[in-house]
N, C-alpha and C. Protein backbone atom coordinates (compact mmCIF):
# COMPACT_ATOMS: atom_id res chain seq x y z
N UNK A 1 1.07 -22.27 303.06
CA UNK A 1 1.63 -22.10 304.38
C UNK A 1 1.96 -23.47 304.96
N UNK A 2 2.31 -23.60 306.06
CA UNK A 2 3.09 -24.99 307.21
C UNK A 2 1.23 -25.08 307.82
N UNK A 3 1.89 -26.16 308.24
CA UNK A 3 0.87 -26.71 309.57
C UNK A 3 2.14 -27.37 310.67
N UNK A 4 3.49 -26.83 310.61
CA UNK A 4 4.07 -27.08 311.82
C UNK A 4 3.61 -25.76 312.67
N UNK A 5 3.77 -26.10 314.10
CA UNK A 5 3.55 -25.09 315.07
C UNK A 5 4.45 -24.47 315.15
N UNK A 6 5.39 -25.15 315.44
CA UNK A 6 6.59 -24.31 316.08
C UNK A 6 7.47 -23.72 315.02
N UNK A 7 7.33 -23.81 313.72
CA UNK A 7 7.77 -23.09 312.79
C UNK A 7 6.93 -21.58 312.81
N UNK A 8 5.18 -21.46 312.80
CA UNK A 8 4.63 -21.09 312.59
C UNK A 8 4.65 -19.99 313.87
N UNK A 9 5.50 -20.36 315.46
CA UNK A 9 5.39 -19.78 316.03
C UNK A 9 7.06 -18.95 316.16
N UNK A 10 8.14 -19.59 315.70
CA UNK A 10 9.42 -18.54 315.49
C UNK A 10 8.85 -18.01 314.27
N UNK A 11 8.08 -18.07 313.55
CA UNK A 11 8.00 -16.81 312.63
C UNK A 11 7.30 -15.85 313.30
N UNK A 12 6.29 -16.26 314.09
CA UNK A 12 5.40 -15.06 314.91
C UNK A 12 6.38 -14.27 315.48
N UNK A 13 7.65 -15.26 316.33
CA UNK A 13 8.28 -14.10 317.32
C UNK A 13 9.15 -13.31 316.66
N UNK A 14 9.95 -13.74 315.36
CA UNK A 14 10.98 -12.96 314.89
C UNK A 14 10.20 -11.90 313.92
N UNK A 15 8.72 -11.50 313.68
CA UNK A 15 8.01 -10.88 313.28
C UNK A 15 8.02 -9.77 314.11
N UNK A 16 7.34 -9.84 315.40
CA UNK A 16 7.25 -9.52 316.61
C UNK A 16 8.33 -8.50 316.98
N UNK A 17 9.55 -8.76 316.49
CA UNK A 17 11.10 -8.43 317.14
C UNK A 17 11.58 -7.63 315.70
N UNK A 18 11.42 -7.92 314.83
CA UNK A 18 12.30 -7.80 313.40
C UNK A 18 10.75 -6.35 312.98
N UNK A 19 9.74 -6.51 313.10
CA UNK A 19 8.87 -5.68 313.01
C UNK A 19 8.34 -5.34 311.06
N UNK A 20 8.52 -6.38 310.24
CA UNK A 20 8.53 -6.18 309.33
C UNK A 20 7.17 -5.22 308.53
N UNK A 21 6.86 -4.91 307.32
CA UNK A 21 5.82 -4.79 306.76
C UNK A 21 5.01 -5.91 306.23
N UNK A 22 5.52 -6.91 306.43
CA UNK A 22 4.85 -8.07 305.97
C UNK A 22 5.73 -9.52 305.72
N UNK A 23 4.72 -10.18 305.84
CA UNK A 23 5.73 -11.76 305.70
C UNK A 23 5.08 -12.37 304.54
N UNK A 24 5.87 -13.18 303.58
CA UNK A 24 5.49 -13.66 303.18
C UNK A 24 6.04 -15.25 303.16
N UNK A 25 5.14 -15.98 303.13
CA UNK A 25 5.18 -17.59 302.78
C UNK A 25 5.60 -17.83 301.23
N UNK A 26 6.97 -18.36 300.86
CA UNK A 26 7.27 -18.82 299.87
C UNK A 26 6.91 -20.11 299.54
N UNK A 27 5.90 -20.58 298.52
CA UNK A 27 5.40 -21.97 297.93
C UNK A 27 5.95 -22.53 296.32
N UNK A 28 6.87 -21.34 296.11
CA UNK A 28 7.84 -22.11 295.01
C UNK A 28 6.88 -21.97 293.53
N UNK A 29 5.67 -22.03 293.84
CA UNK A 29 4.75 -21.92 292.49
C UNK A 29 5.35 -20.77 291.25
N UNK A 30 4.99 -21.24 290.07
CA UNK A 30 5.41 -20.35 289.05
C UNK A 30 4.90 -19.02 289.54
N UNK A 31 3.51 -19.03 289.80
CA UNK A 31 2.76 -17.48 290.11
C UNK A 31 3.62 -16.52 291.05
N UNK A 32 4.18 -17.48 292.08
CA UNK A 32 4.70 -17.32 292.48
C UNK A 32 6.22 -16.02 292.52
N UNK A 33 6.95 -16.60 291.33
CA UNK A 33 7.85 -16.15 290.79
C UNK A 33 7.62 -15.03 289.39
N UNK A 34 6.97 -15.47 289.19
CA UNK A 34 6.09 -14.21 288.84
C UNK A 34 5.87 -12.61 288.88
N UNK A 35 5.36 -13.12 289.75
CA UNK A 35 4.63 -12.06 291.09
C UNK A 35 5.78 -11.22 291.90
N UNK A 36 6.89 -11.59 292.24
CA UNK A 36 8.17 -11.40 293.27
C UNK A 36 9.11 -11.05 291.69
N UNK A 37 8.87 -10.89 290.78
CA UNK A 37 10.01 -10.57 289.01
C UNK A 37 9.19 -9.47 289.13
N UNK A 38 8.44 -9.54 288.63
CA UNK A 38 7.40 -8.08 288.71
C UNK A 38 7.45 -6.99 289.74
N UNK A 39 7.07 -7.52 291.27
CA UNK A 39 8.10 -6.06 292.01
C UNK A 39 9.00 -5.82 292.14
N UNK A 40 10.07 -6.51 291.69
CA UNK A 40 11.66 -6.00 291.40
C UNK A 40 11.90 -5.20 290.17
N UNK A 41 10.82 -5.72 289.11
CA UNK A 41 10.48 -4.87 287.91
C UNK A 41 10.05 -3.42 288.60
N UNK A 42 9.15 -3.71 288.93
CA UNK A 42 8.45 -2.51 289.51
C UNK A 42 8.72 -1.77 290.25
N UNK A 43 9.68 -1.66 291.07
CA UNK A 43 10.51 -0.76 292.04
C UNK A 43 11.86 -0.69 291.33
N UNK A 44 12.49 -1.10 290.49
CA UNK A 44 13.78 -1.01 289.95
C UNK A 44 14.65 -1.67 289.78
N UNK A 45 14.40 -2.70 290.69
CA UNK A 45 15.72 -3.55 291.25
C UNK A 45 16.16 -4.43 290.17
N UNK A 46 14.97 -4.87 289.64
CA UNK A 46 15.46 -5.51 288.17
C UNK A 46 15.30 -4.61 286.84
N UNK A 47 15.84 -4.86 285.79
CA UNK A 47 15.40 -4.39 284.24
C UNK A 47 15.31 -5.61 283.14
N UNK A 48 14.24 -5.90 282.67
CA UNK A 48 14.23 -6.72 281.79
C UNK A 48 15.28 -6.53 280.82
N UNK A 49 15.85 -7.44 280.50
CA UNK A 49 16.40 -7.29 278.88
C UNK A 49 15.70 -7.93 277.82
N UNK A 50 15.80 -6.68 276.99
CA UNK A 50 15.17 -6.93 275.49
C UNK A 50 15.46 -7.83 274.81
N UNK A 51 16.56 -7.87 274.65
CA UNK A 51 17.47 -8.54 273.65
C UNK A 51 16.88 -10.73 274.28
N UNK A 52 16.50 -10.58 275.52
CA UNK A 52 17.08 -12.27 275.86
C UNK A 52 15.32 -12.11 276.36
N UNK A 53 14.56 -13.20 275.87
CA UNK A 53 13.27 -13.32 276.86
C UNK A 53 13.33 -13.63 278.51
N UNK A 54 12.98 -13.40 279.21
CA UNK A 54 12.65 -13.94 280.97
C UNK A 54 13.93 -13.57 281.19
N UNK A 55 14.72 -12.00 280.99
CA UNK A 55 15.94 -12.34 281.79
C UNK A 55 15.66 -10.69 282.33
């Protein structure tokens, strides 16, 4: 996460307003990417291909 405030506080308000299920903080980490391939796997949005590794 930030340790700016005022970043930390337009995310509060457009949370607030936009009403999401959740926010997440992007840190770029492999796990990261990972983690966000996998529920696109997992809901549909992506399909691995066989044929090519990581695609």
């Amino acid at each position: 996460m930030t340790t700016n405030q005022k970043l930390k506080d337009w995310v509060k308000e457009a949370a607030q307003i936009c009403q999401p299920d959740s926010v997440h903080w992007c840190d770029g980490s492999e796990e990261e990417n990972r983690m966000l391939l996998q529920k696109c796997v997992t809901s549909g949005q992506f399909v691995p291909l066989k044929k090519r590794a990581n695609s």
